[in-house]
N, C-alpha and C. Protein backbone atom coordinates (compact mmCIF):
# COMPACT_ATOMS: atom_id res chain seq x y z
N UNK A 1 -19.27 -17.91 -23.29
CA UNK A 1 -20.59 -17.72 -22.74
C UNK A 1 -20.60 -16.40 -21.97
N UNK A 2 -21.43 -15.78 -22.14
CA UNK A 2 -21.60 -14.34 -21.70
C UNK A 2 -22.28 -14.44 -20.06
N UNK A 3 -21.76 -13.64 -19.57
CA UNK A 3 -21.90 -13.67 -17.81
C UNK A 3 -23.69 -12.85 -17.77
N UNK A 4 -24.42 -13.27 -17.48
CA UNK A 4 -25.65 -12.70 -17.07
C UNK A 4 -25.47 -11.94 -15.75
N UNK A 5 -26.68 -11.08 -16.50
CA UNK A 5 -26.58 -9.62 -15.39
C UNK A 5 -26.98 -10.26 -13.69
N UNK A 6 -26.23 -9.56 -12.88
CA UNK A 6 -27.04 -9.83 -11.60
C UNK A 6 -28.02 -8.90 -11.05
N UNK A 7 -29.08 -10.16 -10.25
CA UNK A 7 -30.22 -9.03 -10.20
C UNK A 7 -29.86 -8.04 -9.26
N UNK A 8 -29.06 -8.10 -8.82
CA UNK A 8 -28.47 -6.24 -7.97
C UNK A 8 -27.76 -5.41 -8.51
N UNK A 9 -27.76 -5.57 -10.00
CA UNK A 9 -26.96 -5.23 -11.07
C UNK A 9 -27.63 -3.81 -10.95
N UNK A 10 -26.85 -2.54 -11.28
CA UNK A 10 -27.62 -0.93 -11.42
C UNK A 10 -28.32 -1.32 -12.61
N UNK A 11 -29.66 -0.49 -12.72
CA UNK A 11 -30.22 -0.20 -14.26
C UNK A 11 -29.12 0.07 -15.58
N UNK A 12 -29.71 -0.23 -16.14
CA UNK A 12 -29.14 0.11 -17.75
C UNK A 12 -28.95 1.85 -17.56
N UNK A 13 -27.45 2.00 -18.24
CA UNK A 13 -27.83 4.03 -18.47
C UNK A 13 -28.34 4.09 -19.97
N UNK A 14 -28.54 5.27 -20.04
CA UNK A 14 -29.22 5.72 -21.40
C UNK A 14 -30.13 6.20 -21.40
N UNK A 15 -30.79 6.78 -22.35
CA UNK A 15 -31.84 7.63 -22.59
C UNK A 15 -33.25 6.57 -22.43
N UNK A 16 -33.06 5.30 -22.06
CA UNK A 16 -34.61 4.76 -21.61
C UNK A 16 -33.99 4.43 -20.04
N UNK A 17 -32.88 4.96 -19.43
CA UNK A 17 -32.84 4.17 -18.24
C UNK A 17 -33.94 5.08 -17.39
N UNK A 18 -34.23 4.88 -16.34
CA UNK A 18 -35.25 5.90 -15.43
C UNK A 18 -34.42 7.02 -15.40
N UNK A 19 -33.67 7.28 -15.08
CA UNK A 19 -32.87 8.92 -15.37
C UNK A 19 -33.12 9.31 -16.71
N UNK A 20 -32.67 8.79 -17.56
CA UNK A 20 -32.75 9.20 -18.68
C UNK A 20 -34.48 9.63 -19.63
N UNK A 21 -35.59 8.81 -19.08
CA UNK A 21 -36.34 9.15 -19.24
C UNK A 21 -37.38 10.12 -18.22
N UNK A 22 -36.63 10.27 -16.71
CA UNK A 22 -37.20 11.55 -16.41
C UNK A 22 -36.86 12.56 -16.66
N UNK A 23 -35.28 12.71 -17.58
CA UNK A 23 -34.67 14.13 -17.57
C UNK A 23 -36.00 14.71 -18.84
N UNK A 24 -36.11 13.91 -19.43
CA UNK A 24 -36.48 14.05 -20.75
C UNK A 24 -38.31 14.31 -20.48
N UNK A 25 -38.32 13.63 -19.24
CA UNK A 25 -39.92 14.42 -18.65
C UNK A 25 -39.92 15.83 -18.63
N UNK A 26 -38.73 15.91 -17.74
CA UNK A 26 -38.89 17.38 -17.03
C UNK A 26 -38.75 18.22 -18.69
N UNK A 27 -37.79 17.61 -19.50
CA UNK A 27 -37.25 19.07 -20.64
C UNK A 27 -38.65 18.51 -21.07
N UNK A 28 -39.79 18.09 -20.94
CA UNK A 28 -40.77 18.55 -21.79
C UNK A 28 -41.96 19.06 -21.40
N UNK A 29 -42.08 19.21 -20.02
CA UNK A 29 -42.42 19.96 -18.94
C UNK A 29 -42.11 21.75 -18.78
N UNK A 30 -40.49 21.81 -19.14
CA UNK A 30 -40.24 23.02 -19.31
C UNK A 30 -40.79 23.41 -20.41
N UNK A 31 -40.26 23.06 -21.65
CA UNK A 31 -40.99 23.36 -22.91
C UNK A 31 -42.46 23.79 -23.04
N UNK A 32 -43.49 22.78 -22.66
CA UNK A 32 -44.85 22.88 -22.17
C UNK A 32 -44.86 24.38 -21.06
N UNK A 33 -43.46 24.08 -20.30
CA UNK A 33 -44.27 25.62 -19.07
C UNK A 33 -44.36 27.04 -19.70
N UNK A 34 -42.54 26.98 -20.62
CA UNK A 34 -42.52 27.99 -21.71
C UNK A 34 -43.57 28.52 -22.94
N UNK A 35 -44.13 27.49 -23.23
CA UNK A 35 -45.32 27.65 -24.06
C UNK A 35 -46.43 27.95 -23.83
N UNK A 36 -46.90 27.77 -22.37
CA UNK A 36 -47.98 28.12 -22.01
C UNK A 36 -47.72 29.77 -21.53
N UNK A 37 -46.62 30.21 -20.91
CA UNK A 37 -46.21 31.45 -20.28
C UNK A 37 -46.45 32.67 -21.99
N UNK A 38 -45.56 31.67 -22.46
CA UNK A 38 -45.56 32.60 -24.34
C UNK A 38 -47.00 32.78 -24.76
N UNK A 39 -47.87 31.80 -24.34
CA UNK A 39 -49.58 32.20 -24.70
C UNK A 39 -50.27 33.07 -24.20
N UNK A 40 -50.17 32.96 -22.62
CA UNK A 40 -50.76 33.96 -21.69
C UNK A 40 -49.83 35.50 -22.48
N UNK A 41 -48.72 35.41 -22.57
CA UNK A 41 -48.00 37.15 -22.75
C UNK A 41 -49.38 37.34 -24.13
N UNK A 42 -49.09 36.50 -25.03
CA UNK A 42 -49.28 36.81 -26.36
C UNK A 42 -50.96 37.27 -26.48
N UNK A 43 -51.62 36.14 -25.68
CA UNK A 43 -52.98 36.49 -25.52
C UNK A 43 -53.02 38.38 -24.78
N UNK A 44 -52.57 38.63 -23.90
CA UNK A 44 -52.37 40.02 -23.58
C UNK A 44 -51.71 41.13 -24.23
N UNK A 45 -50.80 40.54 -25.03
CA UNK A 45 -50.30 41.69 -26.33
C UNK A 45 -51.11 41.76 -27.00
N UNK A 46 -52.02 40.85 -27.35
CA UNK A 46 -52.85 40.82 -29.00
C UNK A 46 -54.77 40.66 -28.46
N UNK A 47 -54.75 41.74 -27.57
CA UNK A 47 -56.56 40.97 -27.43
C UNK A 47 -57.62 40.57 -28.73
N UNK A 48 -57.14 40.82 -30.00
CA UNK A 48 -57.76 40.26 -31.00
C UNK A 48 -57.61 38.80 -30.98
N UNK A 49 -56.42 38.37 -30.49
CA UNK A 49 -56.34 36.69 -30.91
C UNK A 49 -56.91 36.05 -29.55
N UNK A 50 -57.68 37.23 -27.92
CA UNK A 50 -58.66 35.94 -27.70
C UNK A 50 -59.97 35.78 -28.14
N UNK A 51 -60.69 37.01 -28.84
CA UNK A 51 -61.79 37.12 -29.30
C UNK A 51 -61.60 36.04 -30.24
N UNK A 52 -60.72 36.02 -31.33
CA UNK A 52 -60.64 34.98 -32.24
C UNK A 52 -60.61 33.47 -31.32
N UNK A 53 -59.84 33.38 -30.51
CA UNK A 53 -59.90 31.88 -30.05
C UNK A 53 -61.53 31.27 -29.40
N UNK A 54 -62.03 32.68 -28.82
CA UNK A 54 -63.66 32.55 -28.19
C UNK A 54 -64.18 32.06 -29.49
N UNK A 55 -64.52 33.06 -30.80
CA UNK A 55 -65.03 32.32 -31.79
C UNK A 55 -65.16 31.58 -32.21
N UNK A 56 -63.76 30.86 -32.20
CA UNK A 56 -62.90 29.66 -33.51
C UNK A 56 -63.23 28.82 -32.31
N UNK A 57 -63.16 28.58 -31.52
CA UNK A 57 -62.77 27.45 -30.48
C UNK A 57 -64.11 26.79 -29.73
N UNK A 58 -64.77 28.25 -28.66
CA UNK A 58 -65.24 27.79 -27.80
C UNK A 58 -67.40 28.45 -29.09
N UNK A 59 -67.20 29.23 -29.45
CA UNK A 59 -68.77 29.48 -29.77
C UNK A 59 -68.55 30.43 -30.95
N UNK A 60 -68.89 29.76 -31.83
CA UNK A 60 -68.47 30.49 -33.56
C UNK A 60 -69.58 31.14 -33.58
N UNK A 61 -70.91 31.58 -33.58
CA UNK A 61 -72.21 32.22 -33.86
C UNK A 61 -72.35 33.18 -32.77
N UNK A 62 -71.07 33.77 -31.59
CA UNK A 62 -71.55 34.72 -30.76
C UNK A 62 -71.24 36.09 -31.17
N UNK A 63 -72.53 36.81 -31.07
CA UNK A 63 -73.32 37.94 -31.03
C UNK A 63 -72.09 39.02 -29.95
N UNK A 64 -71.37 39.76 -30.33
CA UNK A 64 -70.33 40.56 -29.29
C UNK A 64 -70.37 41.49 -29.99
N UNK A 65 -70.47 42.59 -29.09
CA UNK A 65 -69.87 44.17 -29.46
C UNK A 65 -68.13 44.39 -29.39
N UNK A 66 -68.35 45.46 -29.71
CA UNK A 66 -66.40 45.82 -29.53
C UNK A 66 -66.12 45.70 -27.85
N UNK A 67 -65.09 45.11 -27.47
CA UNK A 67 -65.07 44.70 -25.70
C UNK A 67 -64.48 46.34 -25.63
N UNK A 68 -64.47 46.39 -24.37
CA UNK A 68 -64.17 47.48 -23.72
C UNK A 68 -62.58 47.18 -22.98
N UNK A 69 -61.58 48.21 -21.74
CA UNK A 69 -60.78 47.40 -21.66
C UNK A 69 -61.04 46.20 -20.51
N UNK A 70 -62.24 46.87 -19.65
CA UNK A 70 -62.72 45.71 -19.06
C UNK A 70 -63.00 44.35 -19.56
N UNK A 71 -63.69 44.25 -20.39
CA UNK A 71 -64.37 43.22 -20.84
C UNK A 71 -62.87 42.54 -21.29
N UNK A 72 -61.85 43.09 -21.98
CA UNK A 72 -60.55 42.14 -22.29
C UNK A 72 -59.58 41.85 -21.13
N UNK A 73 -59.95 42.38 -20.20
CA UNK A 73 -59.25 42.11 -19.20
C UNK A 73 -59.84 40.78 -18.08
N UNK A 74 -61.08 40.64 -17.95
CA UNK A 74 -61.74 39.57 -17.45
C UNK A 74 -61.99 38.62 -18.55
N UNK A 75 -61.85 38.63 -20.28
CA UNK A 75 -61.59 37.86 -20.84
C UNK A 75 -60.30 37.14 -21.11
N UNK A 76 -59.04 38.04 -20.62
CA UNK A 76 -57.70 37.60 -20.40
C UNK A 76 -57.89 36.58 -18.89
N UNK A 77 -58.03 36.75 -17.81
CA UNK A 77 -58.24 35.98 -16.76
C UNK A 77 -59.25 34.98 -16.80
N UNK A 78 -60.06 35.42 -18.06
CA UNK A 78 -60.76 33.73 -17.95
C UNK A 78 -60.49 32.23 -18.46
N UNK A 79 -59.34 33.10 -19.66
CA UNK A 79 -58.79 32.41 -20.75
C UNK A 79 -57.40 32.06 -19.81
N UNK A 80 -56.95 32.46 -18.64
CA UNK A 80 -56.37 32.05 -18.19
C UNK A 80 -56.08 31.07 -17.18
N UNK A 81 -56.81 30.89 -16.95
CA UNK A 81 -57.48 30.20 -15.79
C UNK A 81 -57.08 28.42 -16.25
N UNK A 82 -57.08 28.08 -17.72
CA UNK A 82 -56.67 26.80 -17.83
C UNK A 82 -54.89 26.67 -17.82
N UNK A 83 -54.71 28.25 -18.04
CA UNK A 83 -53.03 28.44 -18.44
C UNK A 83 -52.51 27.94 -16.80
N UNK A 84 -53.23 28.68 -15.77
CA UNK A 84 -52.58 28.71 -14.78
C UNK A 84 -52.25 27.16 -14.17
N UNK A 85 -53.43 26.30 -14.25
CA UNK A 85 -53.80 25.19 -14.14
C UNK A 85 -52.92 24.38 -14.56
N UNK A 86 -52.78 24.30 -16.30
CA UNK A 86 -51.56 23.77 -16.83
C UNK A 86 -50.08 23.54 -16.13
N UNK A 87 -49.59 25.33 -15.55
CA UNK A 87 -48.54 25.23 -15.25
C UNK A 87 -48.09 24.63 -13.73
N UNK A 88 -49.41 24.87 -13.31
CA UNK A 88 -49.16 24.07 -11.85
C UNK A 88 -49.20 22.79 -12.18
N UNK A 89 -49.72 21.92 -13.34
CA UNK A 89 -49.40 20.55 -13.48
C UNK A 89 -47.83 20.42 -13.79
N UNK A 90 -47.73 20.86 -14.65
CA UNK A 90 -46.16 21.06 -15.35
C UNK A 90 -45.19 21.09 -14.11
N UNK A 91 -45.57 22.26 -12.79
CA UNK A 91 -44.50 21.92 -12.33
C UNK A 91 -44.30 20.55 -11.48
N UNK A 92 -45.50 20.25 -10.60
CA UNK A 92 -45.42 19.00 -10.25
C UNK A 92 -44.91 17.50 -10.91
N UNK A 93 -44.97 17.97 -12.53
CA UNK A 93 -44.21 16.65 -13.39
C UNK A 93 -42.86 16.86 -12.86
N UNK A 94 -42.49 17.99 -13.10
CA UNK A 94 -41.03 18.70 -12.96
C UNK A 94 -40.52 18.18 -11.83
N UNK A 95 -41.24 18.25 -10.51
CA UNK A 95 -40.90 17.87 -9.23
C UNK A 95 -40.61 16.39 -9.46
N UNK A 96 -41.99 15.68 -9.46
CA UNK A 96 -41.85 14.65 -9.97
C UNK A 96 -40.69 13.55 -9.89
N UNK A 97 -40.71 13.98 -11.59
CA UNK A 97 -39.55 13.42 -12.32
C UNK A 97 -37.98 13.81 -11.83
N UNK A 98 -37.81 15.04 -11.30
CA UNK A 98 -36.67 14.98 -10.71
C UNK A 98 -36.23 13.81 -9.36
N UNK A 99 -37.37 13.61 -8.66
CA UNK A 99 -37.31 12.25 -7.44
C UNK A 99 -36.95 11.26 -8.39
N UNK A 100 -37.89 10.89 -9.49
CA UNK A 100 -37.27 9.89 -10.07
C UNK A 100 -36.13 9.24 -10.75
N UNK A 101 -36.06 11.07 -11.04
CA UNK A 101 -34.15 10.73 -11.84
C UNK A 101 -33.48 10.34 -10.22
N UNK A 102 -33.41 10.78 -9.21
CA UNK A 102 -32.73 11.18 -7.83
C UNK A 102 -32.75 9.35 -7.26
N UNK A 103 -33.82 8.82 -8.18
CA UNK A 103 -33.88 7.52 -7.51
C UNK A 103 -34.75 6.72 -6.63
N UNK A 104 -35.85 8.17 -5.99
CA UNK A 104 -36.61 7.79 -5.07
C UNK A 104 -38.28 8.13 -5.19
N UNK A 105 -38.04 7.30 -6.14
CA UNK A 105 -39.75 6.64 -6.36
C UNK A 105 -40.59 6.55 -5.43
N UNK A 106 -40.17 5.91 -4.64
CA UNK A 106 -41.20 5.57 -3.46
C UNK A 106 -41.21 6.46 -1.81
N UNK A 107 -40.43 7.56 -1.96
CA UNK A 107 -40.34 8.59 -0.99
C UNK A 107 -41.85 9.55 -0.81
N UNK A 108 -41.85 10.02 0.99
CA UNK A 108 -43.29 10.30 0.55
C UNK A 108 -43.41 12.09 -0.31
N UNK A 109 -42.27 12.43 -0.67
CA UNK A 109 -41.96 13.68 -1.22
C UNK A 109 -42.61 13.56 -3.09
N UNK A 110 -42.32 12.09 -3.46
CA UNK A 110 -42.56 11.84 -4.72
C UNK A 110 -44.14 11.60 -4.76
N UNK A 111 -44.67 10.51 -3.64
CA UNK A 111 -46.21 10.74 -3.57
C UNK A 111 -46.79 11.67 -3.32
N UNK A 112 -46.70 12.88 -2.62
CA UNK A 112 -46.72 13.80 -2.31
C UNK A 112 -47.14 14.84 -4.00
N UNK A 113 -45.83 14.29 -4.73
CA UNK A 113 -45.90 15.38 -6.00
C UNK A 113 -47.11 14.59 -7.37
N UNK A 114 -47.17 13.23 -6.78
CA UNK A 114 -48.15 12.43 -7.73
C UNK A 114 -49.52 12.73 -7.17
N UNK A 115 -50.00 12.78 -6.23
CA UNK A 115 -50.83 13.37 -5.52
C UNK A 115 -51.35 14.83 -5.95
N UNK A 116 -50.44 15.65 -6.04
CA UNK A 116 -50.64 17.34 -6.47
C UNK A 116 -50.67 16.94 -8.27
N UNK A 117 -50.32 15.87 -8.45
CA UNK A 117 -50.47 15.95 -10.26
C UNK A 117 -52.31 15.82 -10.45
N UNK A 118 -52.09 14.79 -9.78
CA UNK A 118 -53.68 14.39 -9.73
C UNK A 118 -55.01 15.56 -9.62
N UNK A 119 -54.28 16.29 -8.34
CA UNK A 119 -55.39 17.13 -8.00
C UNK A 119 -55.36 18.06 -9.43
N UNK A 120 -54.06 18.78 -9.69
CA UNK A 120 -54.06 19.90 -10.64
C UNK A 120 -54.91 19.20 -11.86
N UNK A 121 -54.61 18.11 -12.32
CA UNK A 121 -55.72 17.39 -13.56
C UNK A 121 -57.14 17.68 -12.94
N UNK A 122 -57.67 17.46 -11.68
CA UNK A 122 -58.93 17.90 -11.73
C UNK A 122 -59.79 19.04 -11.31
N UNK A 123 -58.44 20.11 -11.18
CA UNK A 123 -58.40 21.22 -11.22
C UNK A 123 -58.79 22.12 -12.97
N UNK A 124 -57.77 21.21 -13.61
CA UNK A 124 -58.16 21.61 -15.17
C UNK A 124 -59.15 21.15 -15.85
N UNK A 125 -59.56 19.91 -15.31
CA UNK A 125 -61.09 19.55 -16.15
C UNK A 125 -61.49 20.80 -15.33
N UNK A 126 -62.13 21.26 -13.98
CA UNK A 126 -63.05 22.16 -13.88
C UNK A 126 -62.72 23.72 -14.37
N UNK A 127 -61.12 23.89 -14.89
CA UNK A 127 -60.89 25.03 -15.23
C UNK A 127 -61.54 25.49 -16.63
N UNK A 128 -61.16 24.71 -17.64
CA UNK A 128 -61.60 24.91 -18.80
C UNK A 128 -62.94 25.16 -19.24
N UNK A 129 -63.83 24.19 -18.49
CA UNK A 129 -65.37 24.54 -18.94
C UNK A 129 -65.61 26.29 -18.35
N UNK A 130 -65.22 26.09 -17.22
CA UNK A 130 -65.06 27.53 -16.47
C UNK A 130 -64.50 28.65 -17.21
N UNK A 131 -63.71 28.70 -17.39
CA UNK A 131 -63.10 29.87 -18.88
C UNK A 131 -64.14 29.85 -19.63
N UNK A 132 -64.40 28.91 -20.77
CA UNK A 132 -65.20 28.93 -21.38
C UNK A 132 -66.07 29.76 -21.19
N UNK A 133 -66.88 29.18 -19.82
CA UNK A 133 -68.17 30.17 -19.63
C UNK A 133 -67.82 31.35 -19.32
N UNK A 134 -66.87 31.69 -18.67
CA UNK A 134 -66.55 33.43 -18.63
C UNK A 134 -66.51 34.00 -19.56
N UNK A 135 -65.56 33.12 -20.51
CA UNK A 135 -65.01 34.03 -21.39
C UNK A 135 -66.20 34.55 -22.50
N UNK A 136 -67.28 33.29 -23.12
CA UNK A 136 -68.91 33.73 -23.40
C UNK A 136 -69.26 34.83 -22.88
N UNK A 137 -69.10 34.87 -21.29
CA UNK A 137 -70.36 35.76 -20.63
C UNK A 137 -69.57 37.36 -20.68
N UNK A 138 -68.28 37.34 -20.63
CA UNK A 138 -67.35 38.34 -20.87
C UNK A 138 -67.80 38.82 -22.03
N UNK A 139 -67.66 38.38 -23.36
CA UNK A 139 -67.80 38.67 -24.57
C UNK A 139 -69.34 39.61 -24.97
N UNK A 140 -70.48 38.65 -24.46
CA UNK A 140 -71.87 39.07 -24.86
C UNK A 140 -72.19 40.17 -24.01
N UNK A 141 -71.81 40.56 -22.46
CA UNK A 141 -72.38 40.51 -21.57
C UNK A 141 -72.79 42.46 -22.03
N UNK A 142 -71.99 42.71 -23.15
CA UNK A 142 -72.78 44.66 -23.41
C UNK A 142 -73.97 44.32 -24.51
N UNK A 143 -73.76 43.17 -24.99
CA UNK A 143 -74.86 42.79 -25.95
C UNK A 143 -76.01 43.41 -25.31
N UNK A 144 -77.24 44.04 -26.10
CA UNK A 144 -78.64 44.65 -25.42
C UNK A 144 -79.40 42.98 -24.90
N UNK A 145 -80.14 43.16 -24.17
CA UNK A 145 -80.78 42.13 -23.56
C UNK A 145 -81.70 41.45 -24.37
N UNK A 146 -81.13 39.76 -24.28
CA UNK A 146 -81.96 38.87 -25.09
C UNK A 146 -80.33 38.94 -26.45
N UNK A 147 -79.73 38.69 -26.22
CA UNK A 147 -78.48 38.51 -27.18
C UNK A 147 -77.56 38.40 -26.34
N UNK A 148 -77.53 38.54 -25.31
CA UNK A 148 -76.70 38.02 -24.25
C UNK A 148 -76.47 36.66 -23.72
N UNK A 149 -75.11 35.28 -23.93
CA UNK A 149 -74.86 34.09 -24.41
C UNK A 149 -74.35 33.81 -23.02
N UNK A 150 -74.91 32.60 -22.78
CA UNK A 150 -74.24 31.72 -21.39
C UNK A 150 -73.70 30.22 -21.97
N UNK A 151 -72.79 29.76 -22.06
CA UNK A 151 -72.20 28.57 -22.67
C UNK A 151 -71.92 27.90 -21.60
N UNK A 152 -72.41 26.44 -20.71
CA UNK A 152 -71.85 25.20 -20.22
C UNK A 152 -71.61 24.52 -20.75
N UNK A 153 -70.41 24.29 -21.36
CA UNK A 153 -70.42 22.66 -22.22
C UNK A 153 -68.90 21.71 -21.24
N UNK A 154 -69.70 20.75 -21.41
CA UNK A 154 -68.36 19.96 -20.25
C UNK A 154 -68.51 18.41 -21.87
N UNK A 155 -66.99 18.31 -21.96
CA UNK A 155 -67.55 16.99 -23.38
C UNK A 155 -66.73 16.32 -22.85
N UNK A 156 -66.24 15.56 -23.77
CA UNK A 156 -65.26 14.15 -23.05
C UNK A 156 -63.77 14.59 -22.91
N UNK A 157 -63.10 15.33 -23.48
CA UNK A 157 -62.26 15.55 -22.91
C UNK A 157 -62.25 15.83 -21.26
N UNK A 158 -62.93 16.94 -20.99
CA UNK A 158 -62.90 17.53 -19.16
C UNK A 158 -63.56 16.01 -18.36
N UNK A 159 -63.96 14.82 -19.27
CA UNK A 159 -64.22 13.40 -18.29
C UNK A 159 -63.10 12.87 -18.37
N UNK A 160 -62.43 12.76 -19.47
CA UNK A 160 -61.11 12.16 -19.64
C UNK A 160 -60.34 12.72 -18.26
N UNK A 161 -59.62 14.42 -18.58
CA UNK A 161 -58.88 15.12 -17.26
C UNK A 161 -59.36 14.50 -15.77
N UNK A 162 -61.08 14.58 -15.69
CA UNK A 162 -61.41 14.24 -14.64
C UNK A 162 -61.11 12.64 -13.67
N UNK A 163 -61.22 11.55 -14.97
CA UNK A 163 -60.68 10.11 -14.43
C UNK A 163 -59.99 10.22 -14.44
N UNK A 164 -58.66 10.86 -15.27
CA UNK A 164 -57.22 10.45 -14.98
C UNK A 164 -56.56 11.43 -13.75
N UNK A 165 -57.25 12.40 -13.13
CA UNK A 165 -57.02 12.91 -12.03
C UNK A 165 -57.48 12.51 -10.61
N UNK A 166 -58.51 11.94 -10.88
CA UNK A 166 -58.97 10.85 -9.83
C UNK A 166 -58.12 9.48 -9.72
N UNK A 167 -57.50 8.61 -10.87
CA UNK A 167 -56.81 7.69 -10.56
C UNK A 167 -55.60 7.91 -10.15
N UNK A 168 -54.67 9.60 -10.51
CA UNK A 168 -53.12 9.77 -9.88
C UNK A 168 -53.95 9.71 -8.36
N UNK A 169 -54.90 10.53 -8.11
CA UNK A 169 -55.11 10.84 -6.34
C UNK A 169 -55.25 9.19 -5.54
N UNK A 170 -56.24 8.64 -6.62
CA UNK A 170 -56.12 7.04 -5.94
C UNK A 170 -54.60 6.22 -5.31
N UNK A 171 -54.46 6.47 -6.82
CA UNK A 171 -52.74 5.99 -6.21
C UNK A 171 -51.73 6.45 -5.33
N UNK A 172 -52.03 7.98 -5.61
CA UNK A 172 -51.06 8.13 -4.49
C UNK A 172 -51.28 8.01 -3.36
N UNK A 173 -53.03 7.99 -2.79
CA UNK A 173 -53.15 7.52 -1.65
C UNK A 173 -52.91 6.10 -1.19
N UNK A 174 -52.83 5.29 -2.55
CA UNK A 174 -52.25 3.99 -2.17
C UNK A 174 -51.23 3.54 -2.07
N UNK A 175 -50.02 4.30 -2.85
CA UNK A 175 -48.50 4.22 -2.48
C UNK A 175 -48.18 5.34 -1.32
N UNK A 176 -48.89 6.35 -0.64
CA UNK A 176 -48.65 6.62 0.40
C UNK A 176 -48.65 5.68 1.97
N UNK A 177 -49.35 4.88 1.14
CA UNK A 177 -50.00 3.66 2.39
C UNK A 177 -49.10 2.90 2.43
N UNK A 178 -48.36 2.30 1.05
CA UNK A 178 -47.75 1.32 1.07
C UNK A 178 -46.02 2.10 1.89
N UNK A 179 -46.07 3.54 1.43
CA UNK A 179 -44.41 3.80 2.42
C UNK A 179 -44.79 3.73 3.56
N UNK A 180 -46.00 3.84 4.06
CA UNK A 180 -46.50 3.98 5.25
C UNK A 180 -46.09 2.36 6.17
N UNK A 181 -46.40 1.02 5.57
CA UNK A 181 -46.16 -0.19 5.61
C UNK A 181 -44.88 0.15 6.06
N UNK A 182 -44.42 0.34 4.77
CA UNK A 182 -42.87 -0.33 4.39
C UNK A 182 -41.88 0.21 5.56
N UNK A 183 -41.94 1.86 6.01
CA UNK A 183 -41.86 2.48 7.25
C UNK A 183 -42.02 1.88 8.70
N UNK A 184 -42.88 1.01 8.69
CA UNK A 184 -43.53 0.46 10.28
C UNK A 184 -42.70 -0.96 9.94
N UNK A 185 -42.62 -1.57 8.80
CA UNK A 185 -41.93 -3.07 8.66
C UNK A 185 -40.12 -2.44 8.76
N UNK A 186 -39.53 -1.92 8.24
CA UNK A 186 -38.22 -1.26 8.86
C UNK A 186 -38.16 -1.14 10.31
N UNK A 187 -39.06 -0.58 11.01
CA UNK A 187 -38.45 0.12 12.14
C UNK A 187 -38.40 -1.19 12.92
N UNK A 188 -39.43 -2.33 12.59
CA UNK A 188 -39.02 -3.74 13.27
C UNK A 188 -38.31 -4.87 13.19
N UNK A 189 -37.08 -4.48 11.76
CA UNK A 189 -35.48 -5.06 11.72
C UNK A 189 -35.30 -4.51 12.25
């Protein structure tokens, strides 16, 4: 008969134990930070491929003259604006998940970094529509008057970013509360 685990037994190791699946957060966090850094260079080596992404992506029927280097340069910072966003999420996973490999889930350093995940998600729902519209108003804005394009579009994705950045902030204000407890019930053993 086989001895059953005790419940003060350590976790399982391996690639699903909590170490093992935050290392594997963070390497995809890096990956994600690397990829976004490789877009921003590439978008600035190649200003043809953001005109193409304005087209293809955000408004296929806009009316643009040849940009100037202004106009690609406030179209590089508008188009960036979700990059930057991204990577400040990325690093907070990074933070993150390193507490969790470390063990301490419930430290207020880890709420702290679930908290900043949250905000940066609703930082990027408002980033993206925001690019967007720059990057439109960037594009048209030598167009002669009356061909000149203003784009707001907010769709379900930037509601999606937006609830799921509101529920990390919920929580972490609610597991901040609860170390907050757990803190005041210690100090009275």
């Amino acid at each position: 008969m086989a001895a059953s685990p005790s419940p003060h037994s350590a976790p399982p190791a391996g690639p699903f134990s909590m170490k093992g699946l935050a290392r594997a957060v963070q390497i995809l966090a890096l990956l994600g930070a690397c990829g976004l850094l490789q877009y921003a260079v590439q978008l600035a080596w190649a200003p043809g491929l953001m005109i193409e992404y304005v087209l293809h992506e955000v408004m296929p029927e806009l009316p643009y003259r040849t940009p100037d280097g202004l106009t690609l340069a406030v179209l590089w910072v508008s188009l960036s604006l979700p990059l930057v966003a991204g990577l400040m999420l990325l690093w907070h996973v990074w933070r993150l998940f390193g507490h969790y490999a470390a063990g301490r889930v419930f430290d207020l350093a880890s709420v702290r970094h679930l908290q900043w995940l949250g905000w940066g998600l609703l930082t990027l729902a408002a980033a993206r529509p925001l690019s967007h519209t720059l990057a439109v108003l960037a594009l048209s804005w030598h167009n002669p008057p009356g061909q000149r394009q203003l784009l707001v579009a907010i769709n379900s994705d930037h509601y999606a970013l937006l609830m799921l950045g509101l529920v990390l902030v919920a929580m972490a204000r609610i597991m901040r509360e609860s170390v907050r407890v757990a803190q005041e019930n210690a100090e009275f053993i």
